[in-house]
N, C-alpha and C. Protein backbone atom coordinates (compact mmCIF):
# COMPACT_ATOMS: atom_id res chain seq x y z
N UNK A 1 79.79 84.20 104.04
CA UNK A 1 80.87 84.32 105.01
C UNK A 1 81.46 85.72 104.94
N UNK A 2 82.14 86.03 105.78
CA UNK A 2 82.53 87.48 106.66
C UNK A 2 83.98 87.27 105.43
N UNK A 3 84.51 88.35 104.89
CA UNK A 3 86.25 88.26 104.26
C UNK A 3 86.70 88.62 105.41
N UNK A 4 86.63 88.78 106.58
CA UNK A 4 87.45 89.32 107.76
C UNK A 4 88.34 87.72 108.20
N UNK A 5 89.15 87.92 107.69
CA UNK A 5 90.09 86.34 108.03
C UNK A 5 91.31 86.55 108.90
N UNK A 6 92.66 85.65 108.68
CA UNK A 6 93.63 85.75 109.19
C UNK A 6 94.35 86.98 108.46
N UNK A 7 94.18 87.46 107.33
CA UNK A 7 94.86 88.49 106.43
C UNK A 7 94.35 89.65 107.54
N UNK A 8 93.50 90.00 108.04
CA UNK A 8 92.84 91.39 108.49
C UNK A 8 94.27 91.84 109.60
N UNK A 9 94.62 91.47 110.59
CA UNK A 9 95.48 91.75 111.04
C UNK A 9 97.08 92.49 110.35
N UNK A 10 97.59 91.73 109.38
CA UNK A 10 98.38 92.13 107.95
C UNK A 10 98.20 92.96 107.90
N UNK A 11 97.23 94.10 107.70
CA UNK A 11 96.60 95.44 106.87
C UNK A 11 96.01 96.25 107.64
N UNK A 12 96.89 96.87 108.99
CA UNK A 12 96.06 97.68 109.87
C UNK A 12 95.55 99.20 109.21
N UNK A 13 95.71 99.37 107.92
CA UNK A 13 95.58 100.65 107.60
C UNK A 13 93.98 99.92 106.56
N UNK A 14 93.97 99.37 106.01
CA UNK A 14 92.66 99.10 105.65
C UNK A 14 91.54 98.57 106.35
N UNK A 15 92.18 97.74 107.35
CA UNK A 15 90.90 97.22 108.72
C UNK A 15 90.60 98.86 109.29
N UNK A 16 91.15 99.54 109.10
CA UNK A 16 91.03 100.66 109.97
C UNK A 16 89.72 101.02 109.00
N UNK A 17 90.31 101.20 108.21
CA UNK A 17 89.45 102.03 106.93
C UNK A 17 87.76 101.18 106.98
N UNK A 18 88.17 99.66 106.49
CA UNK A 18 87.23 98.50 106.87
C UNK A 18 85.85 98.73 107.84
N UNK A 19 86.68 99.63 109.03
CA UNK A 19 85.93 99.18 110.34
C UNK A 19 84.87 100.86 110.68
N UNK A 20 85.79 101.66 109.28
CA UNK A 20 85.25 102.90 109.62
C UNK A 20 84.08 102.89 108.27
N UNK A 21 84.56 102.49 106.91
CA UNK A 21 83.25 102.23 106.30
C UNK A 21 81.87 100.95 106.80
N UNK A 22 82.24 100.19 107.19
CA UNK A 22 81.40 99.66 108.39
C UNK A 22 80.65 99.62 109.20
N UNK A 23 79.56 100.54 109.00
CA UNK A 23 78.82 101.36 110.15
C UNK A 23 78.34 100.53 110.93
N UNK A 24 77.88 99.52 110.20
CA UNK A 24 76.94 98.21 111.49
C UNK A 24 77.79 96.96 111.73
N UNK A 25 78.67 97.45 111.57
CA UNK A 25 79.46 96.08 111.71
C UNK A 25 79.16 94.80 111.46
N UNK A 26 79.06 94.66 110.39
CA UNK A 26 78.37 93.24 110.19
C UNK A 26 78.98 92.42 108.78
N UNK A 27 80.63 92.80 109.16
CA UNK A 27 81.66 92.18 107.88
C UNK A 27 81.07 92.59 106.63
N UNK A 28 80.43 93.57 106.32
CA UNK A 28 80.11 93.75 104.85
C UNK A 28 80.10 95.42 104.21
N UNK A 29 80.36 95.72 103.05
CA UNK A 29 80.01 97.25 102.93
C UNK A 29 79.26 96.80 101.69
N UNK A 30 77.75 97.62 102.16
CA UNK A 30 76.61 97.94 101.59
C UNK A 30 76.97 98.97 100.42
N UNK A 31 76.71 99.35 99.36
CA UNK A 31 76.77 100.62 98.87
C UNK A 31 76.33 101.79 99.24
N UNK A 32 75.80 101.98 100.39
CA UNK A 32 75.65 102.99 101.13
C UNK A 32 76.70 103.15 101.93
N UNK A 33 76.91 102.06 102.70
CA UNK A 33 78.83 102.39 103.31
C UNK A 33 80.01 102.68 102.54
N UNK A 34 79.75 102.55 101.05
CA UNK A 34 80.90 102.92 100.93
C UNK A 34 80.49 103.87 100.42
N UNK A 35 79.66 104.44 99.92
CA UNK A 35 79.26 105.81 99.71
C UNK A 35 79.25 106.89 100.77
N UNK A 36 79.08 106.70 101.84
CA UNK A 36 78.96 107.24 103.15
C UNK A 36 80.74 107.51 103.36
N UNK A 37 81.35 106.31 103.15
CA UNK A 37 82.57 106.19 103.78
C UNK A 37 83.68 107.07 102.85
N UNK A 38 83.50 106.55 101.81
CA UNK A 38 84.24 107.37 100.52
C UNK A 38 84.31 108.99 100.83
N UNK A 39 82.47 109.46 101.01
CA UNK A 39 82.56 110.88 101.38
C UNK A 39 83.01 111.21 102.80
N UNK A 40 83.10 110.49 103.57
CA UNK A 40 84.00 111.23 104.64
C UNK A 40 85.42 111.10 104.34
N UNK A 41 86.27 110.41 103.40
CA UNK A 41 87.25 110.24 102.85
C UNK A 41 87.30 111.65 101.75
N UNK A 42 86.11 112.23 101.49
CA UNK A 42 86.32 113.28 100.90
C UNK A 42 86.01 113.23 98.88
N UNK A 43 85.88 111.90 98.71
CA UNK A 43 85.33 111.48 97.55
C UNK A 43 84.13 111.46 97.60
N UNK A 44 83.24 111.76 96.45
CA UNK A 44 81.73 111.56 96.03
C UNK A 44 81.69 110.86 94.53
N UNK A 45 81.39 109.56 94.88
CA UNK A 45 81.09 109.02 94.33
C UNK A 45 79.46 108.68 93.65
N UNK A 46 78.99 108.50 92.00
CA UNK A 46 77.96 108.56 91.74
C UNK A 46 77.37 107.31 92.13
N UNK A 47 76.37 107.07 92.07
CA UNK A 47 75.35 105.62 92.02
C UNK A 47 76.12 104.63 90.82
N UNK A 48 76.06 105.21 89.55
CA UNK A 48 76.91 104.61 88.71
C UNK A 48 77.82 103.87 89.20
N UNK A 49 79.13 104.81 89.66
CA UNK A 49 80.83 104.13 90.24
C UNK A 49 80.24 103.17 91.03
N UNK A 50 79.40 103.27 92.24
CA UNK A 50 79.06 102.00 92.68
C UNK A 50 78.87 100.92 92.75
N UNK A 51 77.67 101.20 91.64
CA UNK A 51 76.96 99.80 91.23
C UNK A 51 78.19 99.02 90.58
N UNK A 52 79.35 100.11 89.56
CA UNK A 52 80.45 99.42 88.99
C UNK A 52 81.31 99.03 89.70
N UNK A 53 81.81 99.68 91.01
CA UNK A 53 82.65 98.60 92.01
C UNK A 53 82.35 97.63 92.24
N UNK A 54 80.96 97.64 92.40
CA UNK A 54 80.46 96.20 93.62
C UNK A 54 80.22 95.73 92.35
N UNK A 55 79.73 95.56 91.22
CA UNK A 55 79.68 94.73 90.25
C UNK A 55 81.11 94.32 89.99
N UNK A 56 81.84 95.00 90.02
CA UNK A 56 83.33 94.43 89.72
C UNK A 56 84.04 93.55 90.93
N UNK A 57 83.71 94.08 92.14
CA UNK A 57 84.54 93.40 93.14
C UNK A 57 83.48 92.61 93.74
N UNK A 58 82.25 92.73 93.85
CA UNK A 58 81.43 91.64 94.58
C UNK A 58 81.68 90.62 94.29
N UNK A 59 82.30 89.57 94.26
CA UNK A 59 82.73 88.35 94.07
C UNK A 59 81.72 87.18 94.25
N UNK A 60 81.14 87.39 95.16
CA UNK A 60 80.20 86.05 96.40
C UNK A 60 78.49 86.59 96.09
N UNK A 61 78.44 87.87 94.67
CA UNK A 61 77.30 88.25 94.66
C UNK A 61 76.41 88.60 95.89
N UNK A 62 76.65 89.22 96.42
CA UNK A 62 75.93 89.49 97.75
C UNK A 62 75.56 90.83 98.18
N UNK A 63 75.63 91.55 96.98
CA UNK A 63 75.44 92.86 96.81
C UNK A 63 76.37 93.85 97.34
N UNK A 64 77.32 93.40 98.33
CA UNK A 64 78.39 93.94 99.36
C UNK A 64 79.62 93.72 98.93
N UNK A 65 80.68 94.08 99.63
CA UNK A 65 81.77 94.07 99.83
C UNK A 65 82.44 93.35 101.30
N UNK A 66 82.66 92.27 101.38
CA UNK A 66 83.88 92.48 102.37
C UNK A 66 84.95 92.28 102.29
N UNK A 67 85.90 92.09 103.07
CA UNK A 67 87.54 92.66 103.57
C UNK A 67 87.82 92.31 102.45
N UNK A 68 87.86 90.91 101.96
CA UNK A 68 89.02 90.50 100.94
C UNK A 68 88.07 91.24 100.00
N UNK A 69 87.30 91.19 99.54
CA UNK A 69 86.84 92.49 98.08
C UNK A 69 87.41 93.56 98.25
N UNK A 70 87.42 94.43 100.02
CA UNK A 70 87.98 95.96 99.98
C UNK A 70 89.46 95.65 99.35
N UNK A 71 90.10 94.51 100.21
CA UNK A 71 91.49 94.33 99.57
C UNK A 71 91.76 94.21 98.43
N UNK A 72 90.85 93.84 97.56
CA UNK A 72 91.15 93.36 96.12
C UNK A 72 91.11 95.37 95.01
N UNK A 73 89.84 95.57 95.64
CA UNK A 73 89.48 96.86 95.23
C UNK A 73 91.28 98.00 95.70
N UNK A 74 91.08 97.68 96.43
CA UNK A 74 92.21 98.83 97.26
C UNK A 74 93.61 98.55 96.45
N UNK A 75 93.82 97.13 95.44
CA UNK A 75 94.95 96.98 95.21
C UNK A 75 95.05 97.33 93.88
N UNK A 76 93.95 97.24 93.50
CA UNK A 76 93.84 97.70 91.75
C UNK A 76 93.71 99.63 92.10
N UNK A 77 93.47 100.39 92.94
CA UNK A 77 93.56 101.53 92.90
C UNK A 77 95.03 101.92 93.37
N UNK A 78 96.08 101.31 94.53
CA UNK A 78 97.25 101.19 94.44
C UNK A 78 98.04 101.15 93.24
N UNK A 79 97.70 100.25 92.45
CA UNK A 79 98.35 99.83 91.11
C UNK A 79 98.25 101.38 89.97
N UNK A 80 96.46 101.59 90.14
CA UNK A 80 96.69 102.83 88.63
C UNK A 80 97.37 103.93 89.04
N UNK A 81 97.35 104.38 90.66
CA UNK A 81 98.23 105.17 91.13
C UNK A 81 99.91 105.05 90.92
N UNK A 82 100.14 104.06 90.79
CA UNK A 82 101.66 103.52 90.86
C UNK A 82 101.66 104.03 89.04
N UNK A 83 100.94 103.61 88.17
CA UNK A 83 100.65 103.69 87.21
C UNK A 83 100.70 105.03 86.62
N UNK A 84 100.22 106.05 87.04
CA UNK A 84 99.87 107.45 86.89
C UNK A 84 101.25 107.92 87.55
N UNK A 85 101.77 107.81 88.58
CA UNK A 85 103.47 107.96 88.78
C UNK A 85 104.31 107.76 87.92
N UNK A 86 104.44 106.76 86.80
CA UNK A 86 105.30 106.25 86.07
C UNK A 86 105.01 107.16 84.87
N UNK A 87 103.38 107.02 84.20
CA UNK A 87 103.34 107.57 83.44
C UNK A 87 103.57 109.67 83.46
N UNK A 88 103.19 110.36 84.23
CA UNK A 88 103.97 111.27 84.99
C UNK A 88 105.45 111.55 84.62
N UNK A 89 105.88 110.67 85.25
CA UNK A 89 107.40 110.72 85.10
C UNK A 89 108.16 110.76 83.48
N UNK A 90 107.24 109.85 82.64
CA UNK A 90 107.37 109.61 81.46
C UNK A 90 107.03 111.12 80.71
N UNK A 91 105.41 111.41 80.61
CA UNK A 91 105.05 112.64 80.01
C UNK A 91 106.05 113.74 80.51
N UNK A 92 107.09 114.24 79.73
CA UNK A 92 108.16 115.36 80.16
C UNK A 92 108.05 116.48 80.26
N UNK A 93 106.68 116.28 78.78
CA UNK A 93 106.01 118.19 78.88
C UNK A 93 105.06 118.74 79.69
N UNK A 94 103.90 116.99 79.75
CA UNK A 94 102.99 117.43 80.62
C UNK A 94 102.10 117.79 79.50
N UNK A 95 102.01 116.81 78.07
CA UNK A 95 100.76 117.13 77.44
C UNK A 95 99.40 115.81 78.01
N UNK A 96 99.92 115.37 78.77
CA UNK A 96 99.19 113.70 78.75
C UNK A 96 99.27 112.94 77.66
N UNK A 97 100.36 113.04 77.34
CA UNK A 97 101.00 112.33 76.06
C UNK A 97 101.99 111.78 76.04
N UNK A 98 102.55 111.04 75.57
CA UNK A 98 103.93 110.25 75.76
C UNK A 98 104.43 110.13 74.53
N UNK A 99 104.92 111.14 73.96
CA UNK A 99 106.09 110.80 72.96
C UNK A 99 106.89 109.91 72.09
N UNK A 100 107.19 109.74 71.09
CA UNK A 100 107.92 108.57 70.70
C UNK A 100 109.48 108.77 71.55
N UNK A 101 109.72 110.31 71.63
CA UNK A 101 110.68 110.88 71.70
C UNK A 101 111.00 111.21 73.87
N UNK A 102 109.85 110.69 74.11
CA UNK A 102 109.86 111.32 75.62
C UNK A 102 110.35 109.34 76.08
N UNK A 103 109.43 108.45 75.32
CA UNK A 103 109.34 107.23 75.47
C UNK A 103 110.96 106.57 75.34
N UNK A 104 111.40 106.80 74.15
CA UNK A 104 112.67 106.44 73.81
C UNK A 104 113.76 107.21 75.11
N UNK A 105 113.14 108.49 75.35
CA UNK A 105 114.78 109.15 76.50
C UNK A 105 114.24 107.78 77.79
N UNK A 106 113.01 107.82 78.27
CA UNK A 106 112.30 107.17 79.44
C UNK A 106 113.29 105.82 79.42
N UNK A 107 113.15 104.55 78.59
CA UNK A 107 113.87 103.64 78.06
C UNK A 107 115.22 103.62 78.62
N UNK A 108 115.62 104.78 77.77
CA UNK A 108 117.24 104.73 77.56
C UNK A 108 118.02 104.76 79.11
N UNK A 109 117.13 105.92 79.77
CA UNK A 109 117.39 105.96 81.33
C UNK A 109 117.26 105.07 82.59
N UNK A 110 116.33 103.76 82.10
CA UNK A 110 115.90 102.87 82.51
C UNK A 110 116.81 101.72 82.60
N UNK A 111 117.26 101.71 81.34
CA UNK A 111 118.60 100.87 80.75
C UNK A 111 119.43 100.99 81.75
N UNK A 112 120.04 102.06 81.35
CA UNK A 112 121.53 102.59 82.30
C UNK A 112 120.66 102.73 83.24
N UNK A 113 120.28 102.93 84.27
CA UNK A 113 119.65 102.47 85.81
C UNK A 113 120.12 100.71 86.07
N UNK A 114 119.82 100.24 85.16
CA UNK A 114 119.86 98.57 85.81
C UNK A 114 121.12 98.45 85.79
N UNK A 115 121.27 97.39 86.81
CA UNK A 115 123.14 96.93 86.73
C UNK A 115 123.17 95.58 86.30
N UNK A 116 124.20 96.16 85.32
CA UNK A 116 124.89 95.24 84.64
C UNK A 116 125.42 93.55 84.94
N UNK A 117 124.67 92.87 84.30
CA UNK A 117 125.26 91.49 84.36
C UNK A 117 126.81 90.99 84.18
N UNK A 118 127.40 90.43 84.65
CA UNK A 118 128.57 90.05 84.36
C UNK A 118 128.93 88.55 84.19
């Protein structure tokens, strides 16, 4: 079965994406579409990363991807991004390191940010 469901509408910025890695339209991305698609996105991805996406997100074994896999894929790369923001914010010097001392100010500021229960 096609992942193109009632969710596809929800997510006009990934159906977009969806419909542009998609070359044959046929609800699925091949590892050639998303290799194809990625590099017009401006990423080059190896054979390796591939085989490890679609091994990770192929769900239905079918060698492909569709919608709900792109969605699943797209949300775990949302996340390490959100992830790499925080940690960012944390590293103060910018060694890619986090401090006992950068960790503890991070905390403390976090604290006083939340409001208080009463």
């Amino acid at each position: 079965s096609s992942g193109i469901n009632a969710e596809w509408p929800l997510r006009p910025g990934t159906s977009a994406m969806f419909s542009v890695f998609d070359r044959n339209h046929d609800g699925r991305l091949s590892m050639e579409d998303l290799r194809q698609g990625f590099q017009q996105t401006g990423v080059e991805l190896s054979n390796e990363d591939l085989l490890d996406m679609l091994h990770q997100f192929d769900k239905d074994g079918d060698q492909a991807l569709d919608y709900s896999e792109l969605l699943c894929l797209i949300a775990l790369m949302a996340k390490k991004d959100k992830l790499k923001e925080i940690f960012a914010v944390m590293d103060k010097n910018g060694n890619q390191l986090i401090s006992r001392g950068e960790l503890k100010k991070s905390m403390r500021l976090y604290m006083n940010s939340k409001p208080t229960e009463k």
